[in-house]
Protein backbone atom coordinates (compact mmCIF):
# COMPACT_ATOMS: atom_id res chain seq x y z
CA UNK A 1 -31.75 16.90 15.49
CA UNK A 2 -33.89 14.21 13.97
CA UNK A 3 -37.50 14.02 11.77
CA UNK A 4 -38.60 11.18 14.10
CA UNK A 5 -39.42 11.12 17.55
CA UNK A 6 -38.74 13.67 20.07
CA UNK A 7 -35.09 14.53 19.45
CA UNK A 8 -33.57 17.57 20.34
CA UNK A 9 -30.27 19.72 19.97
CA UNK A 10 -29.82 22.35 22.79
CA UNK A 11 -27.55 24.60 21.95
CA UNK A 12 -25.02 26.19 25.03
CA UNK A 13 -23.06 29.07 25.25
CA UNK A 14 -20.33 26.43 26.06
CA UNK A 15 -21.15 24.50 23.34
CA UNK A 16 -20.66 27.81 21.04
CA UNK A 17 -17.30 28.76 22.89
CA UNK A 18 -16.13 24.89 22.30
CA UNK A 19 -16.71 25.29 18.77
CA UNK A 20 -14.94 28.37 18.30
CA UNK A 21 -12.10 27.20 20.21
CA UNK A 22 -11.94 24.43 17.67
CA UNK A 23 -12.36 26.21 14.24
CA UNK A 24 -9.07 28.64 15.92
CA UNK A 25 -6.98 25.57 16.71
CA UNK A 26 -8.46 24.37 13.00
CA UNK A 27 -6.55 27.60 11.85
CA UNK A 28 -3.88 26.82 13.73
CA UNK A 29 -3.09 23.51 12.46
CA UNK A 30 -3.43 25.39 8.97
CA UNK A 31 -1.17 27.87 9.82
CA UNK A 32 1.79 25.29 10.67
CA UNK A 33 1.13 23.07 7.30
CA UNK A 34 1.89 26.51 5.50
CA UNK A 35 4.54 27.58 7.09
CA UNK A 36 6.18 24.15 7.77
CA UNK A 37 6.74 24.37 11.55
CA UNK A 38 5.38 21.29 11.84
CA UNK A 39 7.69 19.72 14.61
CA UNK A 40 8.56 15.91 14.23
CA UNK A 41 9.50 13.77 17.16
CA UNK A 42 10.93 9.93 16.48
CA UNK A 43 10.11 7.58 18.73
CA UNK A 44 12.88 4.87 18.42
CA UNK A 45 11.35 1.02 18.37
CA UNK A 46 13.56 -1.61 20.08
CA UNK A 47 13.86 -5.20 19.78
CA UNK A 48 14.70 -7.61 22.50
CA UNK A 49 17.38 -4.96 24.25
CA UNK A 50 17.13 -1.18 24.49
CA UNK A 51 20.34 -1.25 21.69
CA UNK A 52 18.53 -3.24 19.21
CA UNK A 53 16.81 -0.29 17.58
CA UNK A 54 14.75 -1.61 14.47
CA UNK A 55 13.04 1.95 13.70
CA UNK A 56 11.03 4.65 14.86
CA UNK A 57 8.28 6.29 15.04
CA UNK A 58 7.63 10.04 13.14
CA UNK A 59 5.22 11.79 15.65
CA UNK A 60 4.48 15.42 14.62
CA UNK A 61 3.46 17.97 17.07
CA UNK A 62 1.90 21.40 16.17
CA UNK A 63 2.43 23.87 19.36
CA UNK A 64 -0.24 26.16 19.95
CA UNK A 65 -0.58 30.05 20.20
CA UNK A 66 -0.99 29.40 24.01
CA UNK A 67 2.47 27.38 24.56
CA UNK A 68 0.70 24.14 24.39
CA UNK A 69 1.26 20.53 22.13
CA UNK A 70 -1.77 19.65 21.27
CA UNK A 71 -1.96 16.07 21.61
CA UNK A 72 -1.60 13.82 18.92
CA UNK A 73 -5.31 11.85 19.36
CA UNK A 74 -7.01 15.41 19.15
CA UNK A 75 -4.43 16.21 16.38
CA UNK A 76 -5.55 13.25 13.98
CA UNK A 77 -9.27 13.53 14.76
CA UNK A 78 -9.09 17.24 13.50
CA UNK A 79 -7.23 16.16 10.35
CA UNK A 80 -9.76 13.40 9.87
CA UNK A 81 -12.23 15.84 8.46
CA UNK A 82 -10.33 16.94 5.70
CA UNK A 83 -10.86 20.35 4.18
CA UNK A 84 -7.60 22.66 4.59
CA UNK A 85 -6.07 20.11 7.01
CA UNK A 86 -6.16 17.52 4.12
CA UNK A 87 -2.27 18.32 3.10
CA UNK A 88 -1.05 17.32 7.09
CA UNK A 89 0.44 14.00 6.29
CA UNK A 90 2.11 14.63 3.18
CA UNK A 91 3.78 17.94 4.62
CA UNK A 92 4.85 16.01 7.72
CA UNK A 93 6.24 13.11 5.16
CA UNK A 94 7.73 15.69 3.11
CA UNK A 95 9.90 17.06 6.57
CA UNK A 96 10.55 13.28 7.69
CA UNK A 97 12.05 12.02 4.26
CA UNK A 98 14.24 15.10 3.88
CA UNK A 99 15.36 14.59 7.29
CA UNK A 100 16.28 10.86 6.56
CA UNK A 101 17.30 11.46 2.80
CA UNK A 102 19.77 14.08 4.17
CA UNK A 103 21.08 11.51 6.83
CA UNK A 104 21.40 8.78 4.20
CA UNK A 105 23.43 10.63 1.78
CA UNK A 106 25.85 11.31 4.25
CA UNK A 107 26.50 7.36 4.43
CA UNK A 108 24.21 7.15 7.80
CA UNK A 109 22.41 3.94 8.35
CA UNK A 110 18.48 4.38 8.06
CA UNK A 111 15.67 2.53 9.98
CA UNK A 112 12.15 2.30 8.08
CA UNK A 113 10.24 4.96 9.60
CA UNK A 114 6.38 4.92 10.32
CA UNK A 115 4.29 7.59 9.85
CA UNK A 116 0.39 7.71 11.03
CA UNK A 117 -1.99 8.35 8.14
CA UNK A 118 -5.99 8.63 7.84
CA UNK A 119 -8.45 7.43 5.70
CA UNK A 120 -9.32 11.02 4.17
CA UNK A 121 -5.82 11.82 3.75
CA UNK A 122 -5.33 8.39 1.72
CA UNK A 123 -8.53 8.72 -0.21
CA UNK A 124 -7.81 11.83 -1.23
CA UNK A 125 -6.54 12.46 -4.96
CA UNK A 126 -3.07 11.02 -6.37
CA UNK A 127 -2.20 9.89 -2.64
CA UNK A 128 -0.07 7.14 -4.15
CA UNK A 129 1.68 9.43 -6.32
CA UNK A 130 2.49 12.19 -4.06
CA UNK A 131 3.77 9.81 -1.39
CA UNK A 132 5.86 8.38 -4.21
CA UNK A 133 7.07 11.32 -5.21
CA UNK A 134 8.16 12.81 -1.74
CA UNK A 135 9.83 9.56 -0.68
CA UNK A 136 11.86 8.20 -4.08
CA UNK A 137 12.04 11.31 -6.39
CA UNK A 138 12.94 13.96 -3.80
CA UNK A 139 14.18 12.21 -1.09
CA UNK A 140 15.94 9.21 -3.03
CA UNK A 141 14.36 7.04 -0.78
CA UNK A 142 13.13 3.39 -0.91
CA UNK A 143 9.44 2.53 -0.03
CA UNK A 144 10.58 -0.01 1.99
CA UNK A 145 11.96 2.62 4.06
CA UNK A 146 8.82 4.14 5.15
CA UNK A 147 5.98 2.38 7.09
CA UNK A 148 2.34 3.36 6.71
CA UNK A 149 -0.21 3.36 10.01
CA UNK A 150 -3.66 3.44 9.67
CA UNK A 151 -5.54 3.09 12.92
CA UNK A 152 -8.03 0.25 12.68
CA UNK A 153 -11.00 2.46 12.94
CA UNK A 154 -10.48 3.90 9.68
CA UNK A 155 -11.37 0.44 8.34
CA UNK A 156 -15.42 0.01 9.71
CA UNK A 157 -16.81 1.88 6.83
CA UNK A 158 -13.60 1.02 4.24
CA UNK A 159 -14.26 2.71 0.66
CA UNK A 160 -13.35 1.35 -2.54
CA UNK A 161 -10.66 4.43 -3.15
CA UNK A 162 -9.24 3.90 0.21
CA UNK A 163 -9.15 -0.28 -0.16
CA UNK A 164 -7.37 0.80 -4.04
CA UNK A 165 -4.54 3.03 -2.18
CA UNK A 166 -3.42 0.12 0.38
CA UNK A 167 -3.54 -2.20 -2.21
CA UNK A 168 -1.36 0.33 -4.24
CA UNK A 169 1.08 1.72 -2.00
CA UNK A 170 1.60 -2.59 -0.77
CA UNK A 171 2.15 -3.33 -4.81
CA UNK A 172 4.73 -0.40 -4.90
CA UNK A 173 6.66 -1.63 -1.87
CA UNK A 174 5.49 0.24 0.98
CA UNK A 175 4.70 -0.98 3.92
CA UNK A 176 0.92 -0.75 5.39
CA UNK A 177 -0.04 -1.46 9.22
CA UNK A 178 -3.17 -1.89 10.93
CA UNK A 179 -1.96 -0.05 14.29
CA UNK A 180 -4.53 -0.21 17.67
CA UNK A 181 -5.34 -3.28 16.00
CA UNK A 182 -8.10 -5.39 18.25
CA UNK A 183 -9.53 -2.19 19.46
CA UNK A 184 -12.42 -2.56 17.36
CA UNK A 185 -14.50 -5.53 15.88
CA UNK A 186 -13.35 -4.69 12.35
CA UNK A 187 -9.39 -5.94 12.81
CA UNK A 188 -10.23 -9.76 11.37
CA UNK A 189 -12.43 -8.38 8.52
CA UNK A 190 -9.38 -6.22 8.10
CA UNK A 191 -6.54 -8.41 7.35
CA UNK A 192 -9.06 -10.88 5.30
CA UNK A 193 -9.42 -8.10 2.20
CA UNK A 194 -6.89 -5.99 3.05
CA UNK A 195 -3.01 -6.81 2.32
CA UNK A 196 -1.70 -5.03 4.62
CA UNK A 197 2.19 -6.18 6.20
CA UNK A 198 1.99 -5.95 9.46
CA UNK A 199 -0.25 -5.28 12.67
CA UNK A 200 0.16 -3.46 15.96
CA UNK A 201 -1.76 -4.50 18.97
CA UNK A 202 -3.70 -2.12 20.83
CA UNK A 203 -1.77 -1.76 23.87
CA UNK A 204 -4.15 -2.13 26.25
CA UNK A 205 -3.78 -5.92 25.48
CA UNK A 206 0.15 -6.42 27.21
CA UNK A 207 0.29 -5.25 30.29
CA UNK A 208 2.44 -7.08 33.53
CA UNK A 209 -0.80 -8.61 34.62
CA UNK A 210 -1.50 -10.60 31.59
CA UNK A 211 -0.80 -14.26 32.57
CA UNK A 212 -4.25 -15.41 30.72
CA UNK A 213 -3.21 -18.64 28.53
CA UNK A 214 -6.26 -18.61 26.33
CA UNK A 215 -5.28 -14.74 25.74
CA UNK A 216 -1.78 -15.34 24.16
CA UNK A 217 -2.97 -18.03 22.07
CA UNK A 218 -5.27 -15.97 20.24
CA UNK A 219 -3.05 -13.04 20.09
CA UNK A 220 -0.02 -15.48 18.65
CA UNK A 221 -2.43 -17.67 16.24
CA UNK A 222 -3.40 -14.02 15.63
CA UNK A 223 0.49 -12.57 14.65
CA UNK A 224 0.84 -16.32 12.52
CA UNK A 225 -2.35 -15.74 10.17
């Protein structure tokens, strides 16, 4: 495991079965990109009162061979490597748009929608331009209409393509948050470089025990920068 020093891989029968488990749910995953079962749940978001809705949420679930969801942490670590899972966002933003394009041409109201993204996905050749043309040429969508997530760990070791997409996809009128923002040291360093339009506190921070003062002053001088 390492040229220096005394470091050592053992490698289990668990270990092996844990792996293969993996590369089948890997497969899995594929599977539903190609054959678009990709299923999309929308988490509403509310403001003030539980009738103020102000937008949702686009989570996608992938149901395994065994019955199960898998979860959606698991889900977006997977995709984070890339290789044949590299599509998953832009499949699931294909489904989402045509959902809401289909529910805006019937006169509907629309609420911007977010949808979680990674850094691979984003980095990945003509992101801009394939997000551009699922949401406005196919869907006859705005970008405003459509929120971009990025989870703030994607930012520790930020690339120049990746930096270049955000900056993009902001220029072009979408809409970039930092979301579990404060759940790692990079958030500030974040916002600094990055114009991003919005950020979403990890949640651990609000909870019904939070009465420290000091605490919501930083978090509000936080939300004003």
């Amino acid at each position: 495991k390492g040229l220096m020093g005394n470091h050592y891989a053992i490698y289990t029968d668990d270990l092996q079965d844990e792996r293969f488990t993996e590369e089948e749910i890997i497969e899995e995953i594929y599977s539903a990109i190609s054959n678009r079962t990709i299923e999309i749940c929308y988490l509403p978001r509310i403001c003030g009162n539980k009738e103020n809705i102000v937008g949702c949420k686009a989570i996608p679930r992938v149901q395994l061979k065994d019955g199960q969801y898998l979860e959606s942490d698991r889900l977006y670590r997977l995709i984070e490597r890339g290789g044949k899972l590299d599509k998953f966002a832009f499949v699931t933003l294909s489904s989402v748009c045509c959902s809401i394009g289909a529910w805006k041409k019937k006169g509907n109201k629309i609420f911007p929608v977010s949808i979680e993204m990674t850094a691979s996905e984003l980095s990945s050749q003509n992101a801009v331009d394939i997000i551009d043309n699922i949401v406005v040429n196919k869907n006859n969508l705005e970008p405003e209409d459509i929120i971009i997530e990025i989870q703030e760990r994607y930012f520790a070791e930020i690339t120049t393509i990746f930096e270049m997409t955000i900056e993009k996809l902001v220029k072009r009128g979408y809409k970039v948050v930092i979301s579990r923002f404060g759940s790692d040291h990079t958030a500030l360093h974040s916002i600094r470089r990055i114009p991003v339009t919005g950020i979403k506190f990890h949640g651990e921070y609000f909870n019904e025990n939070m009465t420290n003062e000091k605490e919501k002053i930083i978090l509000g001088k936080i939300v004003e920068m």
